[in-house]
Structures are given as structure tokens and as C-alpha cells.
C-alpha atoms as a PDB file:
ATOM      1  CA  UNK A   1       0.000   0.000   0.000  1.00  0.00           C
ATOM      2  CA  UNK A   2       1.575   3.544  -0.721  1.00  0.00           C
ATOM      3  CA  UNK A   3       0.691   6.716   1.003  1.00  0.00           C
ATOM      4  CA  UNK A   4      -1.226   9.207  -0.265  1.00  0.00           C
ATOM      5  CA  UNK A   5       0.848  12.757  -0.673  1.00  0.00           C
ATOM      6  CA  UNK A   6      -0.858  15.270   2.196  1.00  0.00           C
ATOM      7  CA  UNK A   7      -0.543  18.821   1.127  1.00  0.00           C
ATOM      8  CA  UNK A   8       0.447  20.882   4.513  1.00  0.00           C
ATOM      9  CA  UNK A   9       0.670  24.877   3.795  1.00  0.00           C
ATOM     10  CA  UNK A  10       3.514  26.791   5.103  1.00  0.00           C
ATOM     11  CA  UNK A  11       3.284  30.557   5.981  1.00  0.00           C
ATOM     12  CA  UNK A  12       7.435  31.861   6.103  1.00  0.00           C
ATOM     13  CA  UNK A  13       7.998  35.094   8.325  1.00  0.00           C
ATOM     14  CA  UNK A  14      11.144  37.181   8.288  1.00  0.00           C
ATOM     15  CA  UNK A  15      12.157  38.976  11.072  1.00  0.00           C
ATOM     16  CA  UNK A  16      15.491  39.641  12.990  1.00  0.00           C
ATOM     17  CA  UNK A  17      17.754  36.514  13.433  1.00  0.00           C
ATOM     18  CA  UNK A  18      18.228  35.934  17.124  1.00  0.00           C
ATOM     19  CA  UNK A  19      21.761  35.880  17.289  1.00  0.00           C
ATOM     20  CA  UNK A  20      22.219  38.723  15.165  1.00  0.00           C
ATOM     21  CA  UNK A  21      23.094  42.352  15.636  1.00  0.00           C
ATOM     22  CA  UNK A  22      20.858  45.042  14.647  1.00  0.00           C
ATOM     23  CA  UNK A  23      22.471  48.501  14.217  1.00  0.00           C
ATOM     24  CA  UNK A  24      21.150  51.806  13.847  1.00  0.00           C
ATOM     25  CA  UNK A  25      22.146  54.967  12.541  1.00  0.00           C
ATOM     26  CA  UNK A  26      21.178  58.826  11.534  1.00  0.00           C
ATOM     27  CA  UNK A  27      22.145  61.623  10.276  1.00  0.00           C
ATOM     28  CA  UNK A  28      20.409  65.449   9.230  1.00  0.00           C
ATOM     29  CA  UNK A  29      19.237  66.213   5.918  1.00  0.00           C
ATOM     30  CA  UNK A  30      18.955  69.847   6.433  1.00  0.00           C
ATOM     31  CA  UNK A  31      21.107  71.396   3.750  1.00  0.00           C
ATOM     32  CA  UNK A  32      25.184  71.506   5.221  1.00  0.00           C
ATOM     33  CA  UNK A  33      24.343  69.986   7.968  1.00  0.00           C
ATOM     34  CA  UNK A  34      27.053  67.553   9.023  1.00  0.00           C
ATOM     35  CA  UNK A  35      25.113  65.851  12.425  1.00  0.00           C
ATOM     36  CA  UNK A  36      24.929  62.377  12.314  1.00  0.00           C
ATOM     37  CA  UNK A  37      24.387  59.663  15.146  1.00  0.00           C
ATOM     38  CA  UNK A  38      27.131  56.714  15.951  1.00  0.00           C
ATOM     39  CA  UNK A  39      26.349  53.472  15.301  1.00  0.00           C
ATOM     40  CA  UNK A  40      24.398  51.854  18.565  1.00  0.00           C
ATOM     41  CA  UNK A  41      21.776  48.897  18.880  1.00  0.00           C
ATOM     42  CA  UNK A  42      19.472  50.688  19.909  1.00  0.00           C
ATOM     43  CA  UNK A  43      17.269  51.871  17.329  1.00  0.00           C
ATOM     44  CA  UNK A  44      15.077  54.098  19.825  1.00  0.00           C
ATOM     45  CA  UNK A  45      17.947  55.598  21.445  1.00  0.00           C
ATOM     46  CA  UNK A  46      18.146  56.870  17.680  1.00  0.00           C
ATOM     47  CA  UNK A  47      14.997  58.606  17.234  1.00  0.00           C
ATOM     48  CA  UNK A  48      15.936  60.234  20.742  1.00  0.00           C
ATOM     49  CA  UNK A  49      19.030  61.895  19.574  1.00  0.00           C
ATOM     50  CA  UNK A  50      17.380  63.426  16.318  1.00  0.00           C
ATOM     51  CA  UNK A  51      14.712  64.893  18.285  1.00  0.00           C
ATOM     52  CA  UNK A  52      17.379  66.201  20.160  1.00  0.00           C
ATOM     53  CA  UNK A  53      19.282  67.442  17.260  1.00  0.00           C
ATOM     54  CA  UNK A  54      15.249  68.847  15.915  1.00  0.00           C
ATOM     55  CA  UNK A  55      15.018  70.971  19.408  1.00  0.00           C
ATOM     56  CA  UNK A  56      18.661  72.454  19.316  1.00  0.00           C
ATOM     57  CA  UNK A  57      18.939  72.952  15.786  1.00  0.00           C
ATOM     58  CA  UNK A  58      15.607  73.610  14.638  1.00  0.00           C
ATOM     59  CA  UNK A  59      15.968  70.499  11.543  1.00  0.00           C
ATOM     60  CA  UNK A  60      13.372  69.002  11.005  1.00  0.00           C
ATOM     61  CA  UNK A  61      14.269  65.912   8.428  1.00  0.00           C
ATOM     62  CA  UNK A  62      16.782  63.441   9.435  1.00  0.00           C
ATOM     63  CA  UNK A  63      17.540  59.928   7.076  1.00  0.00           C
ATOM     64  CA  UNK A  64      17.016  56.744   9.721  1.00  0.00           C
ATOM     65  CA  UNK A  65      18.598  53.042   8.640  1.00  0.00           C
ATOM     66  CA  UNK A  66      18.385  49.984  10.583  1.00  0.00           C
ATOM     67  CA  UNK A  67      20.170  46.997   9.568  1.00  0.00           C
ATOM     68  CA  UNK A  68      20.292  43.795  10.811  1.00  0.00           C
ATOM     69  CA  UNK A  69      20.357  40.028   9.656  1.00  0.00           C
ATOM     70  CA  UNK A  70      17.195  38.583   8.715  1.00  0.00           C
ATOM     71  CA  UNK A  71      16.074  34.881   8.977  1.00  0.00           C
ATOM     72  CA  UNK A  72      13.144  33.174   7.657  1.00  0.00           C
ATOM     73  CA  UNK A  73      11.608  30.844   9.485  1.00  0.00           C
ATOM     74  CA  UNK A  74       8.651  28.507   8.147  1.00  0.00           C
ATOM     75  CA  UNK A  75       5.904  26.746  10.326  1.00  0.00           C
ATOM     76  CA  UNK A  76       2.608  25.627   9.767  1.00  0.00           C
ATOM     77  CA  UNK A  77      -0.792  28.094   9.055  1.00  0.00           C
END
């Protein structure tokens, strides 16, 4: 007797991989502005230090990047 092929779906997610690091950085788009953020892991922490930069400087557009290594992971629906 031979089994009959079950289909099973499979929903994938990406998100962070666990034992990756994420980094975050920032700097000002107003004109010659030459602010910018260091590198940290904490992506908040970012959005603090441009609103920071916003009060004292009185810029108001800033370009944000996160990075970090992504894994998919698969699992039943």
C-alpha cells in the first residue's frame, strides 16, 4: 500500500535573526548639515538623539537606517 501525498501549507515570516546584531544609525538632511548619530543597537535611542538634534537645531528631516540580519523561518498556518 503507498501513502497518499498530504498537502500541509507553510506561511514563512522574516524577522530579525536571534543571534544577530541590529544597528542603527542617523544623520540630518537639512542642507550643510554635518550631524549624524554613531552606530548603537538601539534603534530608539536613535529617534531620541534626532529629536534632540530637531530641538537644538531647529531640523526638522533626518535619514534613519536599521540593519540587521534577517532569517526566515517557516511553520505551519
Amino acid at each position: 500500500m503507498t501513502a497518499a501525498p498530504v498537502d500541509v501549507s507553510v506561511t514563512r515570516r522574516i524577522g530579525p535573526h536571534p543571534q544577530g546584531e541590529v544597528v542603527a544609525t542617523a544623520y540630518c538632511m537639512h542642507g550643510e548639515c554635518t550631524w549624524e548619530t554613531q552606530p548603537t543597537p538601539e534603534p530608539p535611542g536613535v529617534n531620541v538623539e534626532c529629536l534632540a538634534h530637531a530641538v537644538a537645531a531647529g531640523h526638522d528631516a533626518f535619514a534613519i537606517t536599521v540593519e540587521y540580519v534577517a532569517l526566515v523561518t517557516a511553520g505551519p498556518r
